[in-house]
C-alpha atoms as a PDB file:
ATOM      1  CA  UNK A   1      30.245  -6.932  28.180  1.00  0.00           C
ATOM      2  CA  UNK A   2      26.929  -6.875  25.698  1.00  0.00           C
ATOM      3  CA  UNK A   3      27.736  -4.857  22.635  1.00  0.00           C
ATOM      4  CA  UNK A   4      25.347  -2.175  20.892  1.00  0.00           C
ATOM      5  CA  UNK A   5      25.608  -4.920  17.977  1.00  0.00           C
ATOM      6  CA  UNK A   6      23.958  -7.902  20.282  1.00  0.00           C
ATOM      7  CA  UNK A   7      21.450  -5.234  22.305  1.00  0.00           C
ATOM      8  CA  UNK A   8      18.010  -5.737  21.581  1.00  0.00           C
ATOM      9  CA  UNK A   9      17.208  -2.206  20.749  1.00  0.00           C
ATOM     10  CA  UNK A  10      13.486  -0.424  20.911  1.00  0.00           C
ATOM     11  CA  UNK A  11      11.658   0.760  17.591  1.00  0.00           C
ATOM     12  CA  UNK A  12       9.719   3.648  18.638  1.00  0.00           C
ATOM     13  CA  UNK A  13       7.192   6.152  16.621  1.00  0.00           C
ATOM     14  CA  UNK A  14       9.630   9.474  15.826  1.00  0.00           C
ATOM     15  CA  UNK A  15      12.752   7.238  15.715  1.00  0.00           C
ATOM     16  CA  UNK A  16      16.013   8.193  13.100  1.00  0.00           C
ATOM     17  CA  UNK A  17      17.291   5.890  11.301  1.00  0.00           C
ATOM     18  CA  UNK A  18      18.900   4.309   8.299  1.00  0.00           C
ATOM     19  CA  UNK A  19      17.030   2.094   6.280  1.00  0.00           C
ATOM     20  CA  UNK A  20      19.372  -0.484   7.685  1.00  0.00           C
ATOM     21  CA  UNK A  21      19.283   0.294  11.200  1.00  0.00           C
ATOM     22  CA  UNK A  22      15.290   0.513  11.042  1.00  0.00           C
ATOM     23  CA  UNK A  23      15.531  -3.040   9.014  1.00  0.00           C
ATOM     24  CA  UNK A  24      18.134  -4.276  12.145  1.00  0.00           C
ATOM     25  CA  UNK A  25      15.417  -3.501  14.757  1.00  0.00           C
ATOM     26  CA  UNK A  26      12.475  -4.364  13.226  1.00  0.00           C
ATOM     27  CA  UNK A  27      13.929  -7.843  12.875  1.00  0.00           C
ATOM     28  CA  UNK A  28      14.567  -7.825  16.632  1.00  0.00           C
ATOM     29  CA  UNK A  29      11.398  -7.351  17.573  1.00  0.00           C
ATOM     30  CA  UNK A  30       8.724  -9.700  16.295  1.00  0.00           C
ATOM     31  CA  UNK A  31       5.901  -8.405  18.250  1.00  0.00           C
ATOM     32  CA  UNK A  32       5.560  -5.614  16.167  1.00  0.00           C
ATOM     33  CA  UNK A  33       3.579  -6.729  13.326  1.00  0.00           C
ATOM     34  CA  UNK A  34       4.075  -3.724  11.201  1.00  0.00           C
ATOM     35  CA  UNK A  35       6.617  -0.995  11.020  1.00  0.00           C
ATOM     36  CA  UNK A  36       7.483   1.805   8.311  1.00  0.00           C
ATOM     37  CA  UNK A  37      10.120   3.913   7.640  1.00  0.00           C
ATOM     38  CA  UNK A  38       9.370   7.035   5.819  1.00  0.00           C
ATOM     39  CA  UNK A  39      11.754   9.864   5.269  1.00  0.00           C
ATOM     40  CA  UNK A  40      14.132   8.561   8.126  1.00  0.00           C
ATOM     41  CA  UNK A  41      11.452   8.564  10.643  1.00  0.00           C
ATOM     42  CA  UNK A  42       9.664   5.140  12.099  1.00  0.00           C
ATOM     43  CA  UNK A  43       6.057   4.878  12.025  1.00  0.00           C
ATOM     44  CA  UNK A  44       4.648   2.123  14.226  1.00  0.00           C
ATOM     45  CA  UNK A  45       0.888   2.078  13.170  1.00  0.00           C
ATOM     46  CA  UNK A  46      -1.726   1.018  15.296  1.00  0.00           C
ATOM     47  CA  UNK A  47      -3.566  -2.610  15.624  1.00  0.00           C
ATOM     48  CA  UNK A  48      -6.028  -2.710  12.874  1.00  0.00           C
ATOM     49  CA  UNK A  49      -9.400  -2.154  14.084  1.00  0.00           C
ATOM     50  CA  UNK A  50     -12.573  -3.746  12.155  1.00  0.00           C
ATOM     51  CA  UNK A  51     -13.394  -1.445  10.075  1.00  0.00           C
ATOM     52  CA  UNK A  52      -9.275  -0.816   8.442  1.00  0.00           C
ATOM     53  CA  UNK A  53     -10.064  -4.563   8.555  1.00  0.00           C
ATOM     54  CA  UNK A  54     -12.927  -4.946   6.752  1.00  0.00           C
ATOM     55  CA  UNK A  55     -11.771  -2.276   4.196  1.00  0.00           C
ATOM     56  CA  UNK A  56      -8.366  -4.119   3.533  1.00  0.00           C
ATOM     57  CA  UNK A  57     -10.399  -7.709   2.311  1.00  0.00           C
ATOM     58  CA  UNK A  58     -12.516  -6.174   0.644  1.00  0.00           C
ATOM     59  CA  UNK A  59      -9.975  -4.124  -1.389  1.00  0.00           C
ATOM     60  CA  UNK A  60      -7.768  -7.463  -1.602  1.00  0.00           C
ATOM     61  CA  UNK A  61     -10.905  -9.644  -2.744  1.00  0.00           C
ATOM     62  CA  UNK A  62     -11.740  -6.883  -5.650  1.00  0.00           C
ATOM     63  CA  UNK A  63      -8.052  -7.614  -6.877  1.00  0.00           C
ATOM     64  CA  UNK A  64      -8.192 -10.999  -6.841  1.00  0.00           C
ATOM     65  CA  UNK A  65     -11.165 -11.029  -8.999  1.00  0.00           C
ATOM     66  CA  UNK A  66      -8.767  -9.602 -11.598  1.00  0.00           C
ATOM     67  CA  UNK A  67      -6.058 -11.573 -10.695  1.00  0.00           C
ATOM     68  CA  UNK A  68      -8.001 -14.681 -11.721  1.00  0.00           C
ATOM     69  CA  UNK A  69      -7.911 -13.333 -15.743  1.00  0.00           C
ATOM     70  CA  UNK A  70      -4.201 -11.803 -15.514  1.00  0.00           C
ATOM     71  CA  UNK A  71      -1.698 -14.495 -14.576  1.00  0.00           C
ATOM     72  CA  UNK A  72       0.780 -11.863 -15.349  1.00  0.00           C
ATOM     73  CA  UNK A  73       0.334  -9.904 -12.660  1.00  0.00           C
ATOM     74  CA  UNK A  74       1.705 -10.127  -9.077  1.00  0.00           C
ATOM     75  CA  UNK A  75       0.034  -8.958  -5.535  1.00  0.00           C
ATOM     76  CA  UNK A  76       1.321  -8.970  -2.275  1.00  0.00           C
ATOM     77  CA  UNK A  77      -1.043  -8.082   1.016  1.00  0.00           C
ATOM     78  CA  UNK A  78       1.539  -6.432   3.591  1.00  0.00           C
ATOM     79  CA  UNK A  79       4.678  -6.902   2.078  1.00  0.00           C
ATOM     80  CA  UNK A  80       7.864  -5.386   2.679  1.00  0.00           C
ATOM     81  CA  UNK A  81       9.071  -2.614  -0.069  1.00  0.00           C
ATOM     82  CA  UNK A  82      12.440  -1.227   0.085  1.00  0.00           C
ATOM     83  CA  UNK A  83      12.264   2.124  -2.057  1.00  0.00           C
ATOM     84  CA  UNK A  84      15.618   4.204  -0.805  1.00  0.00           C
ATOM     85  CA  UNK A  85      17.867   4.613   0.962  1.00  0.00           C
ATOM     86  CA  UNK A  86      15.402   6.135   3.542  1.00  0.00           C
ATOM     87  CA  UNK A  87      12.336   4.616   2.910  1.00  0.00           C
ATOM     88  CA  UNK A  88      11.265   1.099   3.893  1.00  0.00           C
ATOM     89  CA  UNK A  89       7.697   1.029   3.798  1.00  0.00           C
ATOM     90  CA  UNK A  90       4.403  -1.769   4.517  1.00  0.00           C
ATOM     91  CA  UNK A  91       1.475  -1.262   2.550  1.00  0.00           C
ATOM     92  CA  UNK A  92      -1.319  -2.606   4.601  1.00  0.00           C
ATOM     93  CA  UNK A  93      -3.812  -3.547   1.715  1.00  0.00           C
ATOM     94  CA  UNK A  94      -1.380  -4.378  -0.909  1.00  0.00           C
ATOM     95  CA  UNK A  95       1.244  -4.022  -3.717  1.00  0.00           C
ATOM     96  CA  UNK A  96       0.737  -5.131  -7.431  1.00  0.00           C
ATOM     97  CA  UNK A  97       3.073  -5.300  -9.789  1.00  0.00           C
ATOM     98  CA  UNK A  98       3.495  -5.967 -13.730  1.00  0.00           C
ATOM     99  CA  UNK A  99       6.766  -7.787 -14.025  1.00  0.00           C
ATOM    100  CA  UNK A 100       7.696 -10.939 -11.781  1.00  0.00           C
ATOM    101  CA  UNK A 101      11.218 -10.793  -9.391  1.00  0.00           C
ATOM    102  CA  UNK A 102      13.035  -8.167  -8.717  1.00  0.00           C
ATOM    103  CA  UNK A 103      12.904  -8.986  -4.772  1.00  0.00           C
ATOM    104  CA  UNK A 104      16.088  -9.736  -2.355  1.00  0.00           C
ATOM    105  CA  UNK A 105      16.929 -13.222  -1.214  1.00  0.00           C
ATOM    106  CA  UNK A 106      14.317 -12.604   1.943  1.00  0.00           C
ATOM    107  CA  UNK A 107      11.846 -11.994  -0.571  1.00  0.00           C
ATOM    108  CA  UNK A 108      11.280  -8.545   0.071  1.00  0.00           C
ATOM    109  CA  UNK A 109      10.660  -5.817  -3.106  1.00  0.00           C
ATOM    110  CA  UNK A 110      13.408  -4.119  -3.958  1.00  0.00           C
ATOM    111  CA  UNK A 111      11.736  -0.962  -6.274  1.00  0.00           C
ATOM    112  CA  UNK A 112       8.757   0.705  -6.556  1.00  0.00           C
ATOM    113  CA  UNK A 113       5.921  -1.130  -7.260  1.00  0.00           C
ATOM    114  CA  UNK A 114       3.445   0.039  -9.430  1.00  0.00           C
ATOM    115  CA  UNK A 115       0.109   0.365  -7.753  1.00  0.00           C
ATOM    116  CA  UNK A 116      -0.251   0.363  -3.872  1.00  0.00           C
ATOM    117  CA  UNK A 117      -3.306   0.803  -1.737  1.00  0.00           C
ATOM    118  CA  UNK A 118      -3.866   1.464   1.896  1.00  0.00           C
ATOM    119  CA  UNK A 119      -6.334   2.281   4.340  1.00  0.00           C
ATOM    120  CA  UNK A 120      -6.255   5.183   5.996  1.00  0.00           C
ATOM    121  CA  UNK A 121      -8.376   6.777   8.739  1.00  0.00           C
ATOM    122  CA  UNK A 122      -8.670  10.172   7.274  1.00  0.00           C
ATOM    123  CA  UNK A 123      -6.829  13.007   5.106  1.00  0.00           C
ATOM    124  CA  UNK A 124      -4.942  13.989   8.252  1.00  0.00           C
ATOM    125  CA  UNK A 125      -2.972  10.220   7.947  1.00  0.00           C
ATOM    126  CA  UNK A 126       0.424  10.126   7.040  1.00  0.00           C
ATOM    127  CA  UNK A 127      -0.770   8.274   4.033  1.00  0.00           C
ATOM    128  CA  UNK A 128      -2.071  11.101   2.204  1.00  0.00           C
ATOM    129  CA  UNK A 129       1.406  12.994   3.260  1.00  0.00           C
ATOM    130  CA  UNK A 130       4.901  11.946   3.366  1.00  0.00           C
ATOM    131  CA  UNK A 131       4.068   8.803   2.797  1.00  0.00           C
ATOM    132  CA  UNK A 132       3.126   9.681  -0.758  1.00  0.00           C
ATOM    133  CA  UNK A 133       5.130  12.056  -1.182  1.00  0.00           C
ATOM    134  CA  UNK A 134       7.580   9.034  -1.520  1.00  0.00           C
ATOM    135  CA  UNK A 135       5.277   6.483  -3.568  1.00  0.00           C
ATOM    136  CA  UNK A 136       5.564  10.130  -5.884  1.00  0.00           C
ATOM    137  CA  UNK A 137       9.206  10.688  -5.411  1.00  0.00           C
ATOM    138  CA  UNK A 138      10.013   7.127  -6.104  1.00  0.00           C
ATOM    139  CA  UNK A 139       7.735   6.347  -8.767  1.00  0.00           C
ATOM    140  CA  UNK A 140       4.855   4.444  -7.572  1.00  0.00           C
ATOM    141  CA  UNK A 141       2.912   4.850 -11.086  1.00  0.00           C
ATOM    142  CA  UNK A 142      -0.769   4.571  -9.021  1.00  0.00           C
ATOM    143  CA  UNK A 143      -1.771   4.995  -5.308  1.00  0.00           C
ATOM    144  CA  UNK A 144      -5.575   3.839  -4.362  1.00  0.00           C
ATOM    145  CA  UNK A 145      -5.982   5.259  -0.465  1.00  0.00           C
ATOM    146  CA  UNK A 146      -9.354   4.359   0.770  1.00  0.00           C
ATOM    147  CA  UNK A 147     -10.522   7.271   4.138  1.00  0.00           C
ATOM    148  CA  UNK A 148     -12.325   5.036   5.879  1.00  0.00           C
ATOM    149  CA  UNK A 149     -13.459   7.493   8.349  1.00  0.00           C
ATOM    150  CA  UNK A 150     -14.275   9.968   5.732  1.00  0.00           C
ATOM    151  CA  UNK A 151     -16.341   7.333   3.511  1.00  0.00           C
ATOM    152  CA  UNK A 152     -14.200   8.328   0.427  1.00  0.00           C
ATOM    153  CA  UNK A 153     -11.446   6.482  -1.634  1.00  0.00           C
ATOM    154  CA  UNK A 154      -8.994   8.259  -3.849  1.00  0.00           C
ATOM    155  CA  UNK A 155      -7.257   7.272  -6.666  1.00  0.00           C
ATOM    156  CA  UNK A 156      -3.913   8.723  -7.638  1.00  0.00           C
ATOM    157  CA  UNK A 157      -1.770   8.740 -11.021  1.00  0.00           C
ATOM    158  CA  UNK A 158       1.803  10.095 -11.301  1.00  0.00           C
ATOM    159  CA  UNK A 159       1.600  12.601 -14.181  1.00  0.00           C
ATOM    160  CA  UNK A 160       4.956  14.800 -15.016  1.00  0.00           C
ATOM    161  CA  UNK A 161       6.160  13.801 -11.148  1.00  0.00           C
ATOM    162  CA  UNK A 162       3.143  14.498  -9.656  1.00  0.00           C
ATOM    163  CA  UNK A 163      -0.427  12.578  -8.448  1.00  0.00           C
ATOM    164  CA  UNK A 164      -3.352  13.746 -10.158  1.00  0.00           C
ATOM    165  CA  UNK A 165      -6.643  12.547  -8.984  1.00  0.00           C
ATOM    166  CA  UNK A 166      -8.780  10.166 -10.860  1.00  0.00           C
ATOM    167  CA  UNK A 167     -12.147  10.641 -11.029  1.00  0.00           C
ATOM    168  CA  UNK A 168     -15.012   8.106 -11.444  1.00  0.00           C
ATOM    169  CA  UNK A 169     -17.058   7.844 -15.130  1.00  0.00           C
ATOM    170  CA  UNK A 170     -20.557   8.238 -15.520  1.00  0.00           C
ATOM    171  CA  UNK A 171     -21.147   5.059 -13.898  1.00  0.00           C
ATOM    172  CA  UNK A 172     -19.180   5.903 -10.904  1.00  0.00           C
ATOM    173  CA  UNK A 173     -16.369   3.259 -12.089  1.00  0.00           C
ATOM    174  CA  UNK A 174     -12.653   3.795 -12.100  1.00  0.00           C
ATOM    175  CA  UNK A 175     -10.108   2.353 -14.824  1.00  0.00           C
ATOM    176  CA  UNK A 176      -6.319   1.784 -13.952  1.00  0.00           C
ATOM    177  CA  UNK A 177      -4.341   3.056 -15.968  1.00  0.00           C
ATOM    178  CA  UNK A 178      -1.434   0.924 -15.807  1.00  0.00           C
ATOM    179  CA  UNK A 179      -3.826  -2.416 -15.149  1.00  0.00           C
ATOM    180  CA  UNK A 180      -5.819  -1.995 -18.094  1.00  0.00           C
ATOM    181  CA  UNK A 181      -9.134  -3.982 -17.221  1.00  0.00           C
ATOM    182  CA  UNK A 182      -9.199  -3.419 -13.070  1.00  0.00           C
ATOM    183  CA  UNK A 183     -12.191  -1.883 -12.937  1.00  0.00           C
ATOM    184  CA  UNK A 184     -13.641  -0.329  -9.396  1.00  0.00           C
ATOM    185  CA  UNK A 185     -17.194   0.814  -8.560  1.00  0.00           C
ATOM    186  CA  UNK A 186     -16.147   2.893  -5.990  1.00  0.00           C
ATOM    187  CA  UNK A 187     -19.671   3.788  -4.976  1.00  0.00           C
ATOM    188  CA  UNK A 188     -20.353  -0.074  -4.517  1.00  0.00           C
ATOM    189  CA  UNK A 189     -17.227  -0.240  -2.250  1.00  0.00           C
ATOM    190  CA  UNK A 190     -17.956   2.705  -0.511  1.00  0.00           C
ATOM    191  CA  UNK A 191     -22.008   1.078   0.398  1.00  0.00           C
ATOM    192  CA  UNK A 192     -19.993  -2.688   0.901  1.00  0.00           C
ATOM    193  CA  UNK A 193     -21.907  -3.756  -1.762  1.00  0.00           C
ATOM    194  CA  UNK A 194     -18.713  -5.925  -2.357  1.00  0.00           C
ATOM    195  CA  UNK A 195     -20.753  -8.254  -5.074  1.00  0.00           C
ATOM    196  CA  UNK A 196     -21.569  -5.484  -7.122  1.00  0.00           C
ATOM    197  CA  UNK A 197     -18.193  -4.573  -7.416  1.00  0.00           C
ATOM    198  CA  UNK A 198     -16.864  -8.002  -7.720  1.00  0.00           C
ATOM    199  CA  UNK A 199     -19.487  -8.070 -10.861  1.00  0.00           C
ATOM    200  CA  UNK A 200     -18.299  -4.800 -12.311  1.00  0.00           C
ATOM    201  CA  UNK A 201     -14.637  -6.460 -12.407  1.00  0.00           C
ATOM    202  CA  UNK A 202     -16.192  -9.578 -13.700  1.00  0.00           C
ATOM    203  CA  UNK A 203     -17.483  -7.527 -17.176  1.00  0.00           C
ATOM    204  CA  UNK A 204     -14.473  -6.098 -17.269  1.00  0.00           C
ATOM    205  CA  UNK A 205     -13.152  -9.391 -18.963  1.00  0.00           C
END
């Protein structure tokens, strides 16, 4: 007799689960390269098209320029962040993060990281909804979400337990807060003039 234990159970959109119920499946089912938990309920994106694609190196490229003059600081494209007890989420751009460790034996992230940015088609995605309602709730300190579809990025700071908007300079650049020094030209990005943002994080040594 095959018990629920040994089953090979689906992962659906609008599923209810624990965090470790959700974490049980997902490991059962390697086809699905991405799967979020938020609030209780599973979120099985879609495949990345070209332009999510092209958004995501871009973003990741821009960080890595400041990477390469802060050693100290950690990023991880796509990586698994356990926040609560009901929220297991995937950033698809990427998670940075001031202090090394704090990660499980599998290597996963075990608090709130804290900056995250993800792509998102528009302001109807759940990006720009529960899900950060729970980067707030859980103390993500700085959420970048770029609208892809809108041709707009927004930049987030938690202020007195809620996101407040940051809004370009004079020269259409954005500071982190947290990250003193990563500097974004978010007009650049939005044009894909990806060198003249790479050079705007360049004089930001």
């Amino acid at each position: 007799m095959t018990t629920v234990a040994s089953s090979i159970l689906p992962l659906e959109n609008g599923d209810r689960l624990t965090r470790a119920e959700f974490h049980a499946r997902y490991e059962q089912h390697p086809e699905i390269r991405r799967a979020e938990l938020i609030e209780g309920v599973v979120y099985v994106p879609s495949p990345m098209g070209k332009s999510h694609s092209r958004a995501a190196g871009s973003i990741q490229r821009w960080i890595g320029r400041f990477l390469d003059d802060h050693p100290g600081v950690e990023m991880f494209p796509g990586v698994t962040v356990r926040l609560d007890a009901d929220n297991e989420v995937q950033p698809d751009v990427a998670v940075l993060r001031l202090r090394p460790g704090e990660a499980d034996e599998r290597g996963y992230v075990d608090r709130a990281p804290e900056l995250v940015v993800e792509i998102a088609g528009s302001t109807v995605s759940y990006d720009l909804h529960d899900k950060m309602n729970v980067y707030r709730r859980t103390g993500v300190q700085e959420y970048i979400v770029w609208r892809v579809y809108d041709g707009a990025i927004d930049w987030f700071e938690l202020k007195d337990g809620r996101y407040a908007r940051i809004e370009p300079d004079e020269h259409g650049v954005i500071e982190s807060r947290v990250f003193p020094g990563l500097r974004l030209a978010v007009g650049k990005m939005l044009a894909g003039d990806l060198a003249g943002v790479l050079e705007e994080q360049r004089q930001a040594r």
